[in-house]
Protein backbone atom coordinates (compact mmCIF):
# COMPACT_ATOMS: atom_id res chain seq x y z
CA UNK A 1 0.00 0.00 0.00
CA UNK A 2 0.91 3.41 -1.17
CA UNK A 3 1.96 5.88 2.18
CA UNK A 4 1.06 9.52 1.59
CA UNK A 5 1.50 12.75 3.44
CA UNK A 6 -0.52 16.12 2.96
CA UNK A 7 1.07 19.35 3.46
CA UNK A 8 -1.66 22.18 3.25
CA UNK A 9 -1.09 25.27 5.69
CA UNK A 10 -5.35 25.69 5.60
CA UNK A 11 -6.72 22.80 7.78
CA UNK A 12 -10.17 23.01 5.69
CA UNK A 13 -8.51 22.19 2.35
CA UNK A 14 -5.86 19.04 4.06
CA UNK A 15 -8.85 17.95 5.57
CA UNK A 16 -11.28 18.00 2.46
CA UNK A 17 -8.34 16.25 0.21
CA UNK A 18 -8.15 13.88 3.28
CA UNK A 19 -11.66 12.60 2.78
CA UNK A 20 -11.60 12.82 -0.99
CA UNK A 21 -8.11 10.30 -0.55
CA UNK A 22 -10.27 7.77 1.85
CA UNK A 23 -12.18 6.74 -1.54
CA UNK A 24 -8.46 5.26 -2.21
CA UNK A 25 -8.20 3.26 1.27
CA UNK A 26 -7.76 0.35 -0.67
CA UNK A 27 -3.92 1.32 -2.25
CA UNK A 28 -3.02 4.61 -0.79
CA UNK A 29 -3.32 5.38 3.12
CA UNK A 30 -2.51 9.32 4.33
CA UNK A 31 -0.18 8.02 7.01
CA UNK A 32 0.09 12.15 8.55
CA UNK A 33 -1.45 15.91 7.98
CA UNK A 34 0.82 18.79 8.45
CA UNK A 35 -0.58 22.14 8.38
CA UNK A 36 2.75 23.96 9.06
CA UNK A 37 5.78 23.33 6.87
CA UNK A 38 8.61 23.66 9.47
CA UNK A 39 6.78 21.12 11.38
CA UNK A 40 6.71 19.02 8.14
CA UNK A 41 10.44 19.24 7.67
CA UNK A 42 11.41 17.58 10.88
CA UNK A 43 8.77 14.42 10.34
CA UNK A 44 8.87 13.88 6.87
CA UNK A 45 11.63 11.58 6.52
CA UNK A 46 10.96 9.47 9.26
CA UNK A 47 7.55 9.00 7.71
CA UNK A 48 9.32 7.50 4.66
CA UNK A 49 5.82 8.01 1.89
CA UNK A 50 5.38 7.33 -1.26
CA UNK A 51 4.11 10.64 -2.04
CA UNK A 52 3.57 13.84 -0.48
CA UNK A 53 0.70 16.12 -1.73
CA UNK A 54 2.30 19.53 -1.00
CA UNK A 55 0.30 22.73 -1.28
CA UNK A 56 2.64 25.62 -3.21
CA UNK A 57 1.27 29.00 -1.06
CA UNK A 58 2.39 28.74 1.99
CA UNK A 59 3.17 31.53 4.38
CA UNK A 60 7.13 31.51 5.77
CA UNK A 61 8.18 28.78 3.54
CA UNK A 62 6.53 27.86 0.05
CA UNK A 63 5.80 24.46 -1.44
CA UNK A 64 9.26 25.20 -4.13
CA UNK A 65 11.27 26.36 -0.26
CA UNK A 66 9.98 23.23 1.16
CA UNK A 67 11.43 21.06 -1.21
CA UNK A 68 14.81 22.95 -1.18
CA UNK A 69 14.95 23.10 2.14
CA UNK A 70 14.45 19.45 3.03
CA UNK A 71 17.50 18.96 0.38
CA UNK A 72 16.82 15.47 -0.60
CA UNK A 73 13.92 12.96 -0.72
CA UNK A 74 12.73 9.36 -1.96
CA UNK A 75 8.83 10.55 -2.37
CA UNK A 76 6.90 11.42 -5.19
CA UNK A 77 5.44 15.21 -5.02
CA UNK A 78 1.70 16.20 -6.34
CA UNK A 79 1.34 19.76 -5.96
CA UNK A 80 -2.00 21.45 -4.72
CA UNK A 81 -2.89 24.80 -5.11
CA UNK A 82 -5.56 27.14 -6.12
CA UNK A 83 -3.21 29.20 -8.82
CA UNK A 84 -2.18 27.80 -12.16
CA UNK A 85 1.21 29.92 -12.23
CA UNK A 86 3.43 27.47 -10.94
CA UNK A 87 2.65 25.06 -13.38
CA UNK A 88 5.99 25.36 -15.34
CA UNK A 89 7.91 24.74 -11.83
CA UNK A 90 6.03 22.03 -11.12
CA UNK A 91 7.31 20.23 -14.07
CA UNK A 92 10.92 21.14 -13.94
CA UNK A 93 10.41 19.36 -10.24
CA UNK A 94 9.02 16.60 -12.56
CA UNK A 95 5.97 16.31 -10.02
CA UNK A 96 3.45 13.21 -10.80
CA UNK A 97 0.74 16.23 -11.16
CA UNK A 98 -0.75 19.78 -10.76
CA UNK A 99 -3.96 19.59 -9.12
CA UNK A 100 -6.16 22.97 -8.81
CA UNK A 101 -8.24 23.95 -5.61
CA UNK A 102 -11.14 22.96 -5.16
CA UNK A 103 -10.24 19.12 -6.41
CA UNK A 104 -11.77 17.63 -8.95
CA UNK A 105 -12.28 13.95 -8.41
CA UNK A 106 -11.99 13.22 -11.56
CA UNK A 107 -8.29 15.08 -11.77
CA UNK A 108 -7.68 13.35 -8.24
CA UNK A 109 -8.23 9.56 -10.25
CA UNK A 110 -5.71 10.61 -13.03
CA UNK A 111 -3.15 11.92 -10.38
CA UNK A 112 -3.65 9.03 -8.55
CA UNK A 113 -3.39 6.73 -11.68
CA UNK A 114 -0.40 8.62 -12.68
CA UNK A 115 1.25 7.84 -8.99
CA UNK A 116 0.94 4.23 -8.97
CA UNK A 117 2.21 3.89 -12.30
CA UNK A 118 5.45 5.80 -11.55
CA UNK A 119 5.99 3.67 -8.53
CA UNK A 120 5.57 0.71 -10.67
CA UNK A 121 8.34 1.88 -13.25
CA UNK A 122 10.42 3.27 -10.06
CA UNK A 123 10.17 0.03 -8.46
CA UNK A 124 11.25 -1.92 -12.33
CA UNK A 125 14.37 0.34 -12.39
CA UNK A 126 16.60 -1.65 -10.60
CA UNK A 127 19.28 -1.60 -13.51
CA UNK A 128 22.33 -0.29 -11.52
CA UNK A 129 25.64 1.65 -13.34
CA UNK A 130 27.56 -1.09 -11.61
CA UNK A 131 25.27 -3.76 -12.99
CA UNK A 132 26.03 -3.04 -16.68
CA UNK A 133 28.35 -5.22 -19.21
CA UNK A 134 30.31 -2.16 -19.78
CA UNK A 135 31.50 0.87 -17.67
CA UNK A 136 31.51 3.19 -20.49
CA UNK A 137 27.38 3.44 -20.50
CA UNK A 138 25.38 4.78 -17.70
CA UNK A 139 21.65 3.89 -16.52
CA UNK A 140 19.32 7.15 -16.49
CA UNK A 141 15.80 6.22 -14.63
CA UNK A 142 13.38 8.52 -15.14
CA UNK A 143 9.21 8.06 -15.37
CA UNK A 144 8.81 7.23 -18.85
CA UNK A 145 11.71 4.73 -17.96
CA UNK A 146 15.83 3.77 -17.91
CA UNK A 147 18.09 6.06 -20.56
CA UNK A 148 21.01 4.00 -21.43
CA UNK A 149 23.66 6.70 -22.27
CA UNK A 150 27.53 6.57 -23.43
CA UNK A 151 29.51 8.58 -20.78
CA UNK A 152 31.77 10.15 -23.67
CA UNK A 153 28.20 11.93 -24.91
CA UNK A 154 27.62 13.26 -21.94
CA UNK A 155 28.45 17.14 -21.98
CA UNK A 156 27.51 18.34 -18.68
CA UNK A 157 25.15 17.25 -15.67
CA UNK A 158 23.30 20.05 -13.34
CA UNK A 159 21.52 19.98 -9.99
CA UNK A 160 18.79 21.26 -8.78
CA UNK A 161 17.05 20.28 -5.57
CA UNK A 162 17.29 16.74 -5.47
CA UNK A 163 17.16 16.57 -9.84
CA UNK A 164 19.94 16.04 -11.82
CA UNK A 165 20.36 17.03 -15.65
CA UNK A 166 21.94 15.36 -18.53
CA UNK A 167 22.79 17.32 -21.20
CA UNK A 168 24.05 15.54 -24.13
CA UNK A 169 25.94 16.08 -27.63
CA UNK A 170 22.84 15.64 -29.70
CA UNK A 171 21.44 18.23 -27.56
CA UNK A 172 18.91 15.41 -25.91
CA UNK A 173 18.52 16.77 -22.14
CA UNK A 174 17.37 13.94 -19.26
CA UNK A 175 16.12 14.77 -15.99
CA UNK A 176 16.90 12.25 -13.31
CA UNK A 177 15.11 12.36 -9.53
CA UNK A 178 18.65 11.89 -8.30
CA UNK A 179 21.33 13.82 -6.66
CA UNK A 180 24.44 15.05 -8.69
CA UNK A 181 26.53 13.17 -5.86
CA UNK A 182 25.09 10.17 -6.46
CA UNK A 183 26.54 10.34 -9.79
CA UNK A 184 29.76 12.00 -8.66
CA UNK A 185 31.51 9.05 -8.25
CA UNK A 186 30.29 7.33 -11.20
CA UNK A 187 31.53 9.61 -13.21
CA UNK A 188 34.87 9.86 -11.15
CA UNK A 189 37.11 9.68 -14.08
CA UNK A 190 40.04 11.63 -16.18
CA UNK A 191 37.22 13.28 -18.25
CA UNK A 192 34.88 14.43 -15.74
CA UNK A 193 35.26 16.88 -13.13
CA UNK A 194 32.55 18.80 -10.36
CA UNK A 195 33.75 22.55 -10.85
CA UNK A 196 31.24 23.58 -8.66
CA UNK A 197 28.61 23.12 -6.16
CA UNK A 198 26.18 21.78 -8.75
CA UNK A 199 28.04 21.07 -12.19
CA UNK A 200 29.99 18.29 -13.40
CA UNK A 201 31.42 18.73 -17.08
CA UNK A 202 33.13 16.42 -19.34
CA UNK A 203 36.34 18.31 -19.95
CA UNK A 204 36.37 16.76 -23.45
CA UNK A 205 33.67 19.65 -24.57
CA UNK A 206 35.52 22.33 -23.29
CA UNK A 207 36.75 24.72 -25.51
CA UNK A 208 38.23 27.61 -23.42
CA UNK A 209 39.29 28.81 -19.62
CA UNK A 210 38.76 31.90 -19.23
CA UNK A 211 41.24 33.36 -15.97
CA UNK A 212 39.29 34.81 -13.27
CA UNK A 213 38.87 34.18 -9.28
CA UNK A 214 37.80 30.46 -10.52
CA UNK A 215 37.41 31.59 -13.60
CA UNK A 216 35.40 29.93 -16.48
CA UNK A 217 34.84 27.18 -19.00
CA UNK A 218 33.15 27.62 -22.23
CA UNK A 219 31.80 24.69 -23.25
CA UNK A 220 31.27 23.03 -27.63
CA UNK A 221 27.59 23.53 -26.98
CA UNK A 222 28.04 27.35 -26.24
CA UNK A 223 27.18 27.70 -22.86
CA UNK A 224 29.57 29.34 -20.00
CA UNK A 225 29.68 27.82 -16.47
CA UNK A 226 32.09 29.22 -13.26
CA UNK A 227 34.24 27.99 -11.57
CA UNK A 228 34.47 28.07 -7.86
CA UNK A 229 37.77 29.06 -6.53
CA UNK A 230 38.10 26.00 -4.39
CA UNK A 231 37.63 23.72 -7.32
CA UNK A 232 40.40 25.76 -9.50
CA UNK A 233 43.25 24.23 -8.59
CA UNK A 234 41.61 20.12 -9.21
CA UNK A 235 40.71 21.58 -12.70
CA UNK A 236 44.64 23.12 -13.57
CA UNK A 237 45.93 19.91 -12.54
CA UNK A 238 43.09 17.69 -15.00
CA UNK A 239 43.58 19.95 -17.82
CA UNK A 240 46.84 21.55 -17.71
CA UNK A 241 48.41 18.87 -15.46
CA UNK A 242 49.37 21.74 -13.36
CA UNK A 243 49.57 21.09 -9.03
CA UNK A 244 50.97 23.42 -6.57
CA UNK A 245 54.03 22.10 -4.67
């Protein structure tokens, strides 16, 4: 059975999704309610769900906040909310669904539909990097399923939150619900390097340095990421085999 939380700082709208959720007793049970988001922060993890149906206006700390603040998580996110301006952000989080206040229960069904089947594929995606015949190919989950990909295309790879971007040389881009450390030391080899808090580049697409405090790399597919000045001295010694005494 499916464990969900509800975060929804008005108790008349957790408790009306509540009882609209009990029609679902069967697969999903709402295991806690939080009406205040700090609260939230400090239980959430020990409740270990499956999803968490998070409203986005919130005073003190928004639905987006929430998220970043609680750094990384293993649920799925539905987001609830009686404004259709968030939409956009909802998908970069690649959140099962949007679901507008007051709650259709029609909408609800699909969402719900929608959850079970990404925990189905989730739960499928047990193809490891480790696991493969070759080192030189890493598995991608993601909802519609697992990207096999040749390290070598790989240009770059972003965070943000607890997502992780691929961007690739035929300018293919896959979003992964995983940390960029978890694939740190996967890709701990000569041609990859983290040059900041939330980039990793393949040095083989990088066409210039440009000096500066870190200073910065201008990557074959045109874009321009910094350095951090605590990473400059790891990427001198990768690319110009250059280490202080």
């Amino acid at each position: 059975m499916l464990k969900a939380v509800i975060l929804d700082d008005e108790v008349r709208g957790s408790s009306l999704l509540s009882r609209k959720l009990a029609i679902f007793e069967e697969e999903l049970q709402v295991v806690a309610v939080f009406n205040d988001p700090f609260k939230a922060l400090s239980k959430i993890v020990d409740l270990d769900p499956d999803v968490l149906f998070l409203d986005v206006e919130m005073p003190g700390l928004n639905g987006f906040q929430f998220l970043e603040k609680l750094g990384s998580f293993n649920f799925h996110v539905i987001f609830t909310t009686a404004y259709d301006t968030y939409t956009l952000e909802a998908l970069r989080l690649s959140a099962v669904d949007y679901l507008l206040k007051p709650i259709d229960e029609e909408e609800l069904h699909t969402a719900i539909y929608r959850l079970k089947k990404r925990v189905a594929d989730s739960n499928k995606q047990v193809i490891k990097t480790e696991d493969r015949p070759t080192r030189n190919r890493l598995a991608l989950p993601t909802a519609e399923g697992v990207y096999l990909v040749d390290k070598a295309s790989i240009i770059r790879v972003e965070a943000m939150s607890n997502y992780s971007t691929f961007y690739l040389n035929d300018r293919k881009k896959i979003v992964v619900s995983k940390t960029l450390k978890e694939y740190e030391q996967a890709l701990d080899e000569a041609s990859f390097l983290r040059i900041n808090r939330s980039v990793i580049v393949n040095l083989e697409y990088v066409i210039k340095y440009r000096k500066g405090d870190g200073g910065t790399l201008e990557m074959t597919d045109g874009t321009e990421i910094e350095v951090s000045a605590s990473r400059k001295e790891a990427l001198m010694e990768k690319i110009f085999g250059e280490k202080k005494a």
